[in-house]
N, C-alpha and C. Protein backbone atom coordinates (compact mmCIF):
# COMPACT_ATOMS: atom_id res chain seq x y z
N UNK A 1 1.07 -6.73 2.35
CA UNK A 1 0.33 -6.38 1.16
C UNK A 1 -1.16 -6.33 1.51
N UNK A 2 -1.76 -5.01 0.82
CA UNK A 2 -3.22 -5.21 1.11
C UNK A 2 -4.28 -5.06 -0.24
N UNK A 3 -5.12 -6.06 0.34
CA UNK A 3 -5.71 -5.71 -1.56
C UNK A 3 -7.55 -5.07 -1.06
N UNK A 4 -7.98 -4.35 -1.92
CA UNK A 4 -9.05 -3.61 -1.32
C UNK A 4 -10.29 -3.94 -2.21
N UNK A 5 -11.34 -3.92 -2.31
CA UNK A 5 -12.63 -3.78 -2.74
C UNK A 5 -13.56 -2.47 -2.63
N UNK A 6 -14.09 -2.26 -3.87
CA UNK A 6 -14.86 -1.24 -3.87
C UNK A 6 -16.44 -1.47 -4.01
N UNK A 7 -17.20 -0.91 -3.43
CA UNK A 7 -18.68 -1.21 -3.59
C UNK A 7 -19.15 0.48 -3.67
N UNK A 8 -20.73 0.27 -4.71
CA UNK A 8 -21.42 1.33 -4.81
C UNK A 8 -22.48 1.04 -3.80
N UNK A 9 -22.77 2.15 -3.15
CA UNK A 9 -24.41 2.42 -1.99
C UNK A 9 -24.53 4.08 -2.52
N UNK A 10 -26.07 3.96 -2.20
CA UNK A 10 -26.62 5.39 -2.48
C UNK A 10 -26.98 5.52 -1.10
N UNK A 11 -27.04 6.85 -0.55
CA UNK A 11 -27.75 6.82 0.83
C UNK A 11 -28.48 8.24 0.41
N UNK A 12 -29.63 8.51 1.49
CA UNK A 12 -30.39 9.36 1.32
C UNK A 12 -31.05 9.90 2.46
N UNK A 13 -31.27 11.19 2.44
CA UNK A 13 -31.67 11.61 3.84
C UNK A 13 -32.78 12.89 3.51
N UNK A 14 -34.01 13.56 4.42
CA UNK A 14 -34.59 13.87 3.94
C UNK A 14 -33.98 15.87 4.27
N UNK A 15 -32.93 15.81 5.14
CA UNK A 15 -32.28 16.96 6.15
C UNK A 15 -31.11 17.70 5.26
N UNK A 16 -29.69 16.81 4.68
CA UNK A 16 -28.82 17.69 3.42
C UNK A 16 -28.44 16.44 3.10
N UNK A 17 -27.48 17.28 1.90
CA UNK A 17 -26.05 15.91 1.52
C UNK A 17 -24.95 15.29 2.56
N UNK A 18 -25.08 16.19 3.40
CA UNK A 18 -23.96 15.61 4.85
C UNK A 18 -24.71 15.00 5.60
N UNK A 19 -25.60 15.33 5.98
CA UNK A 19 -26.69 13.80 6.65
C UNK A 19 -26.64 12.80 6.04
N UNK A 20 -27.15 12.76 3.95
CA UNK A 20 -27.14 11.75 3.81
C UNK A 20 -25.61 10.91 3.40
N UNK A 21 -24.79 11.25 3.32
CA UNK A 21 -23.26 11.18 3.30
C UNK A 21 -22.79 10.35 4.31
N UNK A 22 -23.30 10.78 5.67
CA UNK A 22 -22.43 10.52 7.23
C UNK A 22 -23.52 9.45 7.19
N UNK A 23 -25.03 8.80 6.70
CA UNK A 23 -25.56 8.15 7.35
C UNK A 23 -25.31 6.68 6.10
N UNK A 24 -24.69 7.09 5.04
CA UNK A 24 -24.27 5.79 4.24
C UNK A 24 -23.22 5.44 4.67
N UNK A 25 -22.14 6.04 5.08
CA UNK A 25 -20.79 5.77 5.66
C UNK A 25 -21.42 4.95 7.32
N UNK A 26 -22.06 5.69 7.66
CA UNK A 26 -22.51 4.51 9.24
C UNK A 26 -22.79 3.50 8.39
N UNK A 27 -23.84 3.38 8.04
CA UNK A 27 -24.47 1.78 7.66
C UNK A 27 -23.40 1.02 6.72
N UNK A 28 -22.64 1.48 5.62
CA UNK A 28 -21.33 0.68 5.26
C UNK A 28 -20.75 0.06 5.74
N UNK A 29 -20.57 1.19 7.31
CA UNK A 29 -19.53 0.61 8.48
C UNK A 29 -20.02 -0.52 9.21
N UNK A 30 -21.12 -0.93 9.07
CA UNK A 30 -21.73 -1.92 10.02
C UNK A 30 -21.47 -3.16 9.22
N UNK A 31 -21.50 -3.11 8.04
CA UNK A 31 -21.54 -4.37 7.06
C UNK A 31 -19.97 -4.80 7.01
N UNK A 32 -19.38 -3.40 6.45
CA UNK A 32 -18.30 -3.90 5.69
C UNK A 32 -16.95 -3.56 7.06
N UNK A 33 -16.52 -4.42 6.81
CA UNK A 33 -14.96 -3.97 7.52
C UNK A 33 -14.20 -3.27 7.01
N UNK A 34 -13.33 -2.71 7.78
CA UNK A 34 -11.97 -1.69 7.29
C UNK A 34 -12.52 -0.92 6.19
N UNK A 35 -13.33 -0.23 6.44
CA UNK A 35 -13.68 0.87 5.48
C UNK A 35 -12.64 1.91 5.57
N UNK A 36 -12.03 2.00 4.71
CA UNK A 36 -10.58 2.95 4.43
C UNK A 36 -11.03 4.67 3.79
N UNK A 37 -11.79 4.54 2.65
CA UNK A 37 -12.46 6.03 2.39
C UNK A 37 -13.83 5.32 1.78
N UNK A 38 -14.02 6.86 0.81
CA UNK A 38 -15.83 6.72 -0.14
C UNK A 38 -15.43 8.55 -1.38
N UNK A 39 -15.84 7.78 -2.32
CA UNK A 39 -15.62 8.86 -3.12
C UNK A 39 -16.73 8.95 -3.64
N UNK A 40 -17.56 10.10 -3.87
CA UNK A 40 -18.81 11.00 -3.61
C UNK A 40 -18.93 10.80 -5.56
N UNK A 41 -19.56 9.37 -5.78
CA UNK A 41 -19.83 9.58 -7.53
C UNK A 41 -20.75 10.82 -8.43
N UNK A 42 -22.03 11.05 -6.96
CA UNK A 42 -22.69 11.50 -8.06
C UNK A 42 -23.77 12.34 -6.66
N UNK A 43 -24.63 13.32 -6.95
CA UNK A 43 -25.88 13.46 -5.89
C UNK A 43 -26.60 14.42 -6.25
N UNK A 44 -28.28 14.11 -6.08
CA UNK A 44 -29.09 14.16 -6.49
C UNK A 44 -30.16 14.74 -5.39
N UNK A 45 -31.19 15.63 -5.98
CA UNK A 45 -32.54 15.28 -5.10
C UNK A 45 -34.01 15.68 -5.50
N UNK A 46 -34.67 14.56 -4.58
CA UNK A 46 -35.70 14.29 -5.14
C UNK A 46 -36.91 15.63 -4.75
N UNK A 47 -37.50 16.04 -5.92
CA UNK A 47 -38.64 17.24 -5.62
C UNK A 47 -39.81 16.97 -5.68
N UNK A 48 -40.41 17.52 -5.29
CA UNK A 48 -42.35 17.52 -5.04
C UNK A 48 -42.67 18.83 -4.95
N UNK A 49 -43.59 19.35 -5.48
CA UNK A 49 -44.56 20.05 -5.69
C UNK A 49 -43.16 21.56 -5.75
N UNK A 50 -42.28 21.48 -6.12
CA UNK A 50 -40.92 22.84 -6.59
C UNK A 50 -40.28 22.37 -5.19
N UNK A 51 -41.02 21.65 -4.43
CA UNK A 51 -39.93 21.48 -2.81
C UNK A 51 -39.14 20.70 -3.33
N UNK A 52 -37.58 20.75 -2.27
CA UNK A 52 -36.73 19.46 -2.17
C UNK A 52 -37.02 18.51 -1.40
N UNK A 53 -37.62 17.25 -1.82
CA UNK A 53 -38.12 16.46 -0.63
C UNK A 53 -36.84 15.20 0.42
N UNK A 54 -35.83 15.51 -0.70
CA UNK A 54 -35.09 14.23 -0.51
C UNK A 54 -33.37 14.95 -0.77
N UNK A 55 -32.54 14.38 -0.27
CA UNK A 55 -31.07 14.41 -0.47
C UNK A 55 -30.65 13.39 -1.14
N UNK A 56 -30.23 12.85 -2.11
CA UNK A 56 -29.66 11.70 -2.30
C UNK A 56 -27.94 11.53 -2.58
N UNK A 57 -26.97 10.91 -2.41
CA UNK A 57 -25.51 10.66 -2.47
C UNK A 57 -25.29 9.15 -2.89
N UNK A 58 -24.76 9.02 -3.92
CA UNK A 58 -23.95 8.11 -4.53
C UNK A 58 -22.87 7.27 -4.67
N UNK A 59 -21.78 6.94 -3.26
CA UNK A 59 -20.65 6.78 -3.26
C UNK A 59 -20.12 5.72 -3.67
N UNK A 60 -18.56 5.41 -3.60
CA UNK A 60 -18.31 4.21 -4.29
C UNK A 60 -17.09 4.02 -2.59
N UNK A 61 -17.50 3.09 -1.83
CA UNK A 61 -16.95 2.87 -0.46
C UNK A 61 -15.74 2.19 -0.51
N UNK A 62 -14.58 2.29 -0.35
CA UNK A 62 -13.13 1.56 -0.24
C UNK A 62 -12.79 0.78 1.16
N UNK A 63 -12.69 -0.45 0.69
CA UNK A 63 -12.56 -1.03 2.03
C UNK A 63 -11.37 -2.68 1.79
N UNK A 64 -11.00 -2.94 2.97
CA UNK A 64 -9.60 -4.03 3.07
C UNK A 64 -9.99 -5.35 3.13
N UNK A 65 -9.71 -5.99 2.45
CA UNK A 65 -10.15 -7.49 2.61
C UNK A 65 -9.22 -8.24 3.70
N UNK A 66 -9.90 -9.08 4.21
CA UNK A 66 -9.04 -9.62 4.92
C UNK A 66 -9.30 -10.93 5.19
N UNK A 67 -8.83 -12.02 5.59
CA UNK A 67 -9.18 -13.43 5.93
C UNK A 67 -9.82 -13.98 6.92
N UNK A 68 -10.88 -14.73 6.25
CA UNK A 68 -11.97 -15.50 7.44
C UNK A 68 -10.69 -16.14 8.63
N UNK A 69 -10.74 -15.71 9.93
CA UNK A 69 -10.35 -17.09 10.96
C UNK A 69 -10.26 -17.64 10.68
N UNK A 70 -9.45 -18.95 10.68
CA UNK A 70 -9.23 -20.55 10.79
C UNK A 70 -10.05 -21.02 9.11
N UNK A 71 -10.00 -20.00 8.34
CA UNK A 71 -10.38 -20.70 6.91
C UNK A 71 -9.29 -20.88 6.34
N UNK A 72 -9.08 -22.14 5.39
CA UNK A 72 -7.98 -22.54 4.72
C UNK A 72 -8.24 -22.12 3.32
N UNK A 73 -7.74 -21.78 2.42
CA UNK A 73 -7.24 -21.24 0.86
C UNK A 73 -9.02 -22.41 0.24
N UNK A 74 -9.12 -23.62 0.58
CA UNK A 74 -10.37 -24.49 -0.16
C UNK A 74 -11.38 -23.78 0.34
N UNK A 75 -11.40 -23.59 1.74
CA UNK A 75 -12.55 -23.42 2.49
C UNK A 75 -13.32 -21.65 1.55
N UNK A 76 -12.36 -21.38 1.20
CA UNK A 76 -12.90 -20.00 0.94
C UNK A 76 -13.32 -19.99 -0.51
N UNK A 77 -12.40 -20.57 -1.40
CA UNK A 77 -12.67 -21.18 -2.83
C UNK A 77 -13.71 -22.03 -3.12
N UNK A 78 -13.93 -22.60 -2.04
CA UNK A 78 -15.28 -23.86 -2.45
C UNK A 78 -16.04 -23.74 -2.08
N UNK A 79 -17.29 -24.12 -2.41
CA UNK A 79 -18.82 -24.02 -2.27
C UNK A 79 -19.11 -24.24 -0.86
N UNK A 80 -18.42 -24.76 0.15
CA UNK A 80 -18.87 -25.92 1.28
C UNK A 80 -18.83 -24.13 2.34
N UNK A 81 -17.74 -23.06 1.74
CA UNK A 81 -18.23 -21.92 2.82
C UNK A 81 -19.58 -21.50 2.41
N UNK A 82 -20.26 -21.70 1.48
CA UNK A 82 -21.46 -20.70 1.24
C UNK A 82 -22.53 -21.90 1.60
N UNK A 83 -22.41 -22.98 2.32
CA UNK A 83 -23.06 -24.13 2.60
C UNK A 83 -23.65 -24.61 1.80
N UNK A 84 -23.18 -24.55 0.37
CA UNK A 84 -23.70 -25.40 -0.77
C UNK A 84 -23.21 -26.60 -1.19
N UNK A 85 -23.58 -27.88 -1.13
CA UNK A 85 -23.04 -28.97 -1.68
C UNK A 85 -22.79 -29.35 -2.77
C-alpha cells in the first residue's frame, strides 16, 4: 500500500513555461522524494513596459511517503523527532 502527498510550488523562469515547468520539477526533486507526477494548476506572466518579463507555473507535485530508517510509530508521532521537549 502506498499513500501519497501533494504540495503546491510555483516556479518561474525568465526563457518559457517549459523552462519554468522542468526547473520546479528539478528543485521539488531535490527536497521531496519519490516524486511520482505534477499537475500544471494554473500559469501566468509577468509584463513590463507591453514585454513578457517572466514565465510563471503553478503546480500541485505528487509524491510517496515513506518511513524514516530505524524510526518507531512514537518516534515519528512525538515531538522528541522535531527535537522538541
Amino acid at each position: 500500500m502506498s499513500v501519497a502527498k501533494v504540495t503546491e510550488i510555483t516556479s518561474s523562469s525568465s526563457k518559457s513555461f517549459e523552462d519554468a515547468l522542468q526547473a520546479g520539477i528539478k528543485r521539488a526533486s531535490k527536497t521531496l522524494e519519490n516524486v511520482q507526477s505534477a499537475w500544471i494548476q494554473d500559469h501566468e506572466v509577468g509584463i513590463k513596459d507591453g514585454n513578457i518579463t517572466e514565465y510563471r507555473v503553478r503546480m500541485k507535485v505528487t509524491f510517496i511517503l515513506t518511513d524514516w530508517p530505524g524510526a518507531s510509530r512514537a518516534d515519528v508521532n512525538g515531538s522528541s523527532c522535531l527535537g522538541i521537549r
